[in-house]
Protein backbone atom coordinates (compact mmCIF):
# COMPACT_ATOMS: atom_id res chain seq x y z
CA UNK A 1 -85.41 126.38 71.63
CA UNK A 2 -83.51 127.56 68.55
CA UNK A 3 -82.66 125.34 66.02
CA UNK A 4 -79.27 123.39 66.08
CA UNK A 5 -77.42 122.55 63.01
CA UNK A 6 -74.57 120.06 62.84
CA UNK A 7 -72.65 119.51 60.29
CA UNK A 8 -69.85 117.17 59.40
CA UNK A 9 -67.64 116.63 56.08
CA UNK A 10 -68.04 112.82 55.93
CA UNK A 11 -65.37 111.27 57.72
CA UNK A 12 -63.74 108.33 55.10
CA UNK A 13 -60.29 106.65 54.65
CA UNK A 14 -59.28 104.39 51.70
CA UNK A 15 -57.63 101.81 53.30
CA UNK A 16 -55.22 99.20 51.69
CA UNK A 17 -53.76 95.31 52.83
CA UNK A 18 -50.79 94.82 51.48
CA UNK A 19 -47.76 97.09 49.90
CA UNK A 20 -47.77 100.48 48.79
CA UNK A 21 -49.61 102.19 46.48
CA UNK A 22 -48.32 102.21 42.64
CA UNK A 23 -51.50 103.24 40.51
CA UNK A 24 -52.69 106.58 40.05
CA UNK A 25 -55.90 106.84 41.30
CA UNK A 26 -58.28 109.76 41.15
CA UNK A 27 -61.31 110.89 42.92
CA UNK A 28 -64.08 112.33 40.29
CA UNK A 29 -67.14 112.22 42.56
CA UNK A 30 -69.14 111.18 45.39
CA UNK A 31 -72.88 111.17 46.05
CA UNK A 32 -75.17 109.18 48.81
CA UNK A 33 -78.72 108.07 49.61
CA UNK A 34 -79.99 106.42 53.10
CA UNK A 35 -80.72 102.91 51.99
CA UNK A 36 -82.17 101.72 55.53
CA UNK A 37 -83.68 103.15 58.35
CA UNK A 38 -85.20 102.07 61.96
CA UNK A 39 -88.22 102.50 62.47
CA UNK A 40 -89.49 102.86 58.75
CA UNK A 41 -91.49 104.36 56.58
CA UNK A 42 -93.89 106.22 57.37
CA UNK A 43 -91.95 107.13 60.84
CA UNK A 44 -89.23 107.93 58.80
CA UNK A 45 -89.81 109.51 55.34
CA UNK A 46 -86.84 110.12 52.33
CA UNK A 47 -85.57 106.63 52.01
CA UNK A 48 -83.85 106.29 48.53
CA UNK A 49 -82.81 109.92 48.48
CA UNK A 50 -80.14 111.98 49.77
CA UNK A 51 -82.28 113.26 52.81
CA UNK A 52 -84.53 111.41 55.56
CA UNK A 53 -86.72 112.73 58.27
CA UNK A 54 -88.32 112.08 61.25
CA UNK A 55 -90.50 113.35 64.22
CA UNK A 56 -92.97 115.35 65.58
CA UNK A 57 -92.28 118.71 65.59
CA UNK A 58 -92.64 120.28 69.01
CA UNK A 59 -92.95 123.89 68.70
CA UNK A 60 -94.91 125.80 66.22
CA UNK A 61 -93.21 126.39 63.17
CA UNK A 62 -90.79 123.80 63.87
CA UNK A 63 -89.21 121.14 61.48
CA UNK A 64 -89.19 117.33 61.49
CA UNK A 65 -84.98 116.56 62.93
CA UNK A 66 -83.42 114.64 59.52
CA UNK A 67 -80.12 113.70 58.08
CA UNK A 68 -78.86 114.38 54.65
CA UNK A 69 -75.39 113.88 52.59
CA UNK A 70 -74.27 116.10 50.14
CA UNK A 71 -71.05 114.33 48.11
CA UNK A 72 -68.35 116.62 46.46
CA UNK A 73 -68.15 116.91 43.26
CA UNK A 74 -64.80 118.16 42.87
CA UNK A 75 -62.25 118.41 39.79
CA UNK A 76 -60.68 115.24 39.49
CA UNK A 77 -58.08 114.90 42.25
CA UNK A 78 -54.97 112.40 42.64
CA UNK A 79 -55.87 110.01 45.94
CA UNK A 80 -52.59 110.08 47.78
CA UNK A 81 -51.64 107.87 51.08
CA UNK A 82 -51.47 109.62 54.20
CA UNK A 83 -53.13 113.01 52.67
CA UNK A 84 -56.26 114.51 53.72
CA UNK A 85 -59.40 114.67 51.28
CA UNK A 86 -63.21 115.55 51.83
CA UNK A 87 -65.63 112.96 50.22
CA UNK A 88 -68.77 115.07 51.12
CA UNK A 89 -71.03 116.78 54.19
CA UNK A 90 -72.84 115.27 56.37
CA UNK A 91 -75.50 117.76 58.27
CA UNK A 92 -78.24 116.62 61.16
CA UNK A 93 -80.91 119.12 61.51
CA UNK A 94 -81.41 119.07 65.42
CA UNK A 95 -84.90 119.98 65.92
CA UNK A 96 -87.31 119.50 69.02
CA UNK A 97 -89.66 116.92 68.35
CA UNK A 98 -92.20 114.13 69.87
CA UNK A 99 -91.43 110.54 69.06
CA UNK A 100 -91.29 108.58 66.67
CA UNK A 101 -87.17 108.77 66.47
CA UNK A 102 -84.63 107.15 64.45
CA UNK A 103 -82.63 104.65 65.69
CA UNK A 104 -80.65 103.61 62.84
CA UNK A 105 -79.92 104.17 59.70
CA UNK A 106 -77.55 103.28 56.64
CA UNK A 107 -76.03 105.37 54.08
CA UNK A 108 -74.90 103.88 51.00
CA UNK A 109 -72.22 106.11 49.27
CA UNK A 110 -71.08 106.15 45.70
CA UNK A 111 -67.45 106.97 45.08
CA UNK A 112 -66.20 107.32 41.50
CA UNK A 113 -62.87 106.54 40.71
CA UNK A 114 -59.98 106.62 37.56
CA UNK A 115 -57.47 103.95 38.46
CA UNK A 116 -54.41 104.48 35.60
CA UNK A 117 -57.14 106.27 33.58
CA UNK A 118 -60.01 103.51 34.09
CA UNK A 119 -62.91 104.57 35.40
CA UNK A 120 -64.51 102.56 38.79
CA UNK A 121 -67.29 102.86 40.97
CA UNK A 122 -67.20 102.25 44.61
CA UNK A 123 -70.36 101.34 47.04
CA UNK A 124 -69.84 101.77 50.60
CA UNK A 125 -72.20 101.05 52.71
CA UNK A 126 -72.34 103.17 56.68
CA UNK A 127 -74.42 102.08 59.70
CA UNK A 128 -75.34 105.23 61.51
CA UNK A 129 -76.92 105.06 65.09
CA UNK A 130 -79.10 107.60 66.72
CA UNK A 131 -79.52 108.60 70.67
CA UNK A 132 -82.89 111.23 70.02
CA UNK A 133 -82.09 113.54 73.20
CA UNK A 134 -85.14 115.37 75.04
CA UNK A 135 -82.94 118.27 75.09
CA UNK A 136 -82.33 118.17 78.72
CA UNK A 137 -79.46 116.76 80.89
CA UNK A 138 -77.78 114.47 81.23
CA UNK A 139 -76.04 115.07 77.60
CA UNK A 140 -74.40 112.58 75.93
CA UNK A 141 -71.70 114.40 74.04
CA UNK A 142 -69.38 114.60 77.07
CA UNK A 143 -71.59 117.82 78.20
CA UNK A 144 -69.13 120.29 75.81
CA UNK A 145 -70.48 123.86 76.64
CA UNK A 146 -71.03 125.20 72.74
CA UNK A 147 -72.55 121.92 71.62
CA UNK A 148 -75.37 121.95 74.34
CA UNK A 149 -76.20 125.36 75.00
CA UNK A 150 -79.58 125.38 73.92
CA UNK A 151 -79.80 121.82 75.54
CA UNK A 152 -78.63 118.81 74.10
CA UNK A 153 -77.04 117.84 71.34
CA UNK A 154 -77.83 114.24 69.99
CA UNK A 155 -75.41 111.69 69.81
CA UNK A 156 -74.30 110.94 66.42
CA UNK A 157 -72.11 107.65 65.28
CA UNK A 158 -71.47 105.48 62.41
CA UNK A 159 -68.88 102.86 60.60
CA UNK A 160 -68.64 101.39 57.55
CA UNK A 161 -70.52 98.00 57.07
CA UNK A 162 -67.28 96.13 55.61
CA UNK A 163 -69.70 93.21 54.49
CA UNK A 164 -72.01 95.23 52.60
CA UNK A 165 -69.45 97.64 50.75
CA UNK A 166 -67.25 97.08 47.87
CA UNK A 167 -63.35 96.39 47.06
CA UNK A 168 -61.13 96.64 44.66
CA UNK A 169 -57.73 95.50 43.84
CA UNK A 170 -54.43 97.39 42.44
CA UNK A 171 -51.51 94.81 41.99
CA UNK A 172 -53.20 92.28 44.15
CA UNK A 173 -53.50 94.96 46.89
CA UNK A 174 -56.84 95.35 48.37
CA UNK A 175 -58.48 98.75 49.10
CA UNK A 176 -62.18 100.01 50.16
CA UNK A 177 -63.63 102.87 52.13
CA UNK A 178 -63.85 103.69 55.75
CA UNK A 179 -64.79 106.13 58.41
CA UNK A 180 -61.65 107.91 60.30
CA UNK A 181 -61.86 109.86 63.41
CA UNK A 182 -63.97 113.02 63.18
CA UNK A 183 -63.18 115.38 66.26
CA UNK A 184 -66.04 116.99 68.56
CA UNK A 185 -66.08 120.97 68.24
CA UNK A 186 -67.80 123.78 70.03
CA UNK A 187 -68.86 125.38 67.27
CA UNK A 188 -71.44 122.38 66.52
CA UNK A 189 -69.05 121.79 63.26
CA UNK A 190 -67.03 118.65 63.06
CA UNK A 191 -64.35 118.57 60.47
CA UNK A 192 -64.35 115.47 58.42
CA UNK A 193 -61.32 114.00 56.64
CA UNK A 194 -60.57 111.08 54.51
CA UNK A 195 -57.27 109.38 54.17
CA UNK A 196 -55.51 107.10 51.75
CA UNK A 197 -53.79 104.41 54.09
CA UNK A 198 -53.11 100.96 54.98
CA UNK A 199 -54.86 98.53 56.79
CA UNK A 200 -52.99 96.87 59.31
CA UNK A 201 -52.91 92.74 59.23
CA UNK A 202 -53.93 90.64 62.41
């Protein structure tokens, strides 16, 4: 089977509780390593870097399947409410492989920050959980043609630990990082966006 690469800008919202916006806050750069994984080392190797793997390989010349997260580094950009940015790229290197699989793992991401020309760093912390396909039916990515055509596509899906990950506060307002929708393509791309918004009370 031919190798299947998916790859998705990581999917993140700043979210705020309480009124609008006043500061001027700018994103200077983002980088990530997987903090956590299950099973563990040695089933999983990479821990503490941007890149983890895992498996078996089950073809010759194969590859172990793996995660990794590339940040941006952009120029300095203005954060705005309700306006699409990209914090980074997320990529799983679908490969065939015999067991051991990951189940979970967690992604700790570092997002620096000028807030009115002050500089801040921001630690969010993502739980990502992993359904290992044998590349054969039934699929669990709502069967879409492109995705599985060389069999399965695994199942991909995280969310921001809101425990684990910090805050910070702009005229009393709270604000942190967190995952928004990322839609399913058949080109095996999803297109990631984060989003300066609210968080709604209740």
């Amino acid at each position: 089977m031919n190798k299947k690469l998916l790859i998705a800008s990581a999917a993140v919202a700043l979210f705020a509780a309480g009124s609008a916006q006043a500061a001027v806050i700018q994103l200077t750069g983002v980088s990530g390593i997987w903090t956590a994984t299950n099973p563990v080392s040695p089933a999983v190797s990479g821990g503490g870097t941007n890149e983890i793997r895992w498996g078996t390989p089950a073809i010759f010349g194969g590859q172990q399947s793996g995660y990794r997260f590339d940040g941006s580094a952009p120029p300095a950009v203005n954060v705005n409410e309700n306006v699409d940015l990209n914090l980074g790229t997320f990529t799983h290197y679908n490969w065939p492989i015999f067991e051991p699989s990951l189940n979970t793992a967690q992604l700790t991401v570092e997002t620096n920050l000028t807030i009115d020309g002050m500089a801040e760093t921001i630690y969010s912390v993502f739980e990502f959980e992993h359904w290992e396909t044998p590349n054969a039916g039934p699929c669990p990515n709502n069967s879409i043609p492109g995705l599985n055509a060389n069999g399965c596509g695994d199942r991909v899906t995280f969310a921001l630990n809101v425990g684990a990950s910090d805050s910070f506060l702009i005229d009393g307002v709270n604000y942190f990082v967190a995952p928004a929708k990322t839609p399913f393509s058949d080109s095996q791309q999803f297109t990631g966006l984060c989003r300066f918004i609210r968080q709604r009370r209740g």
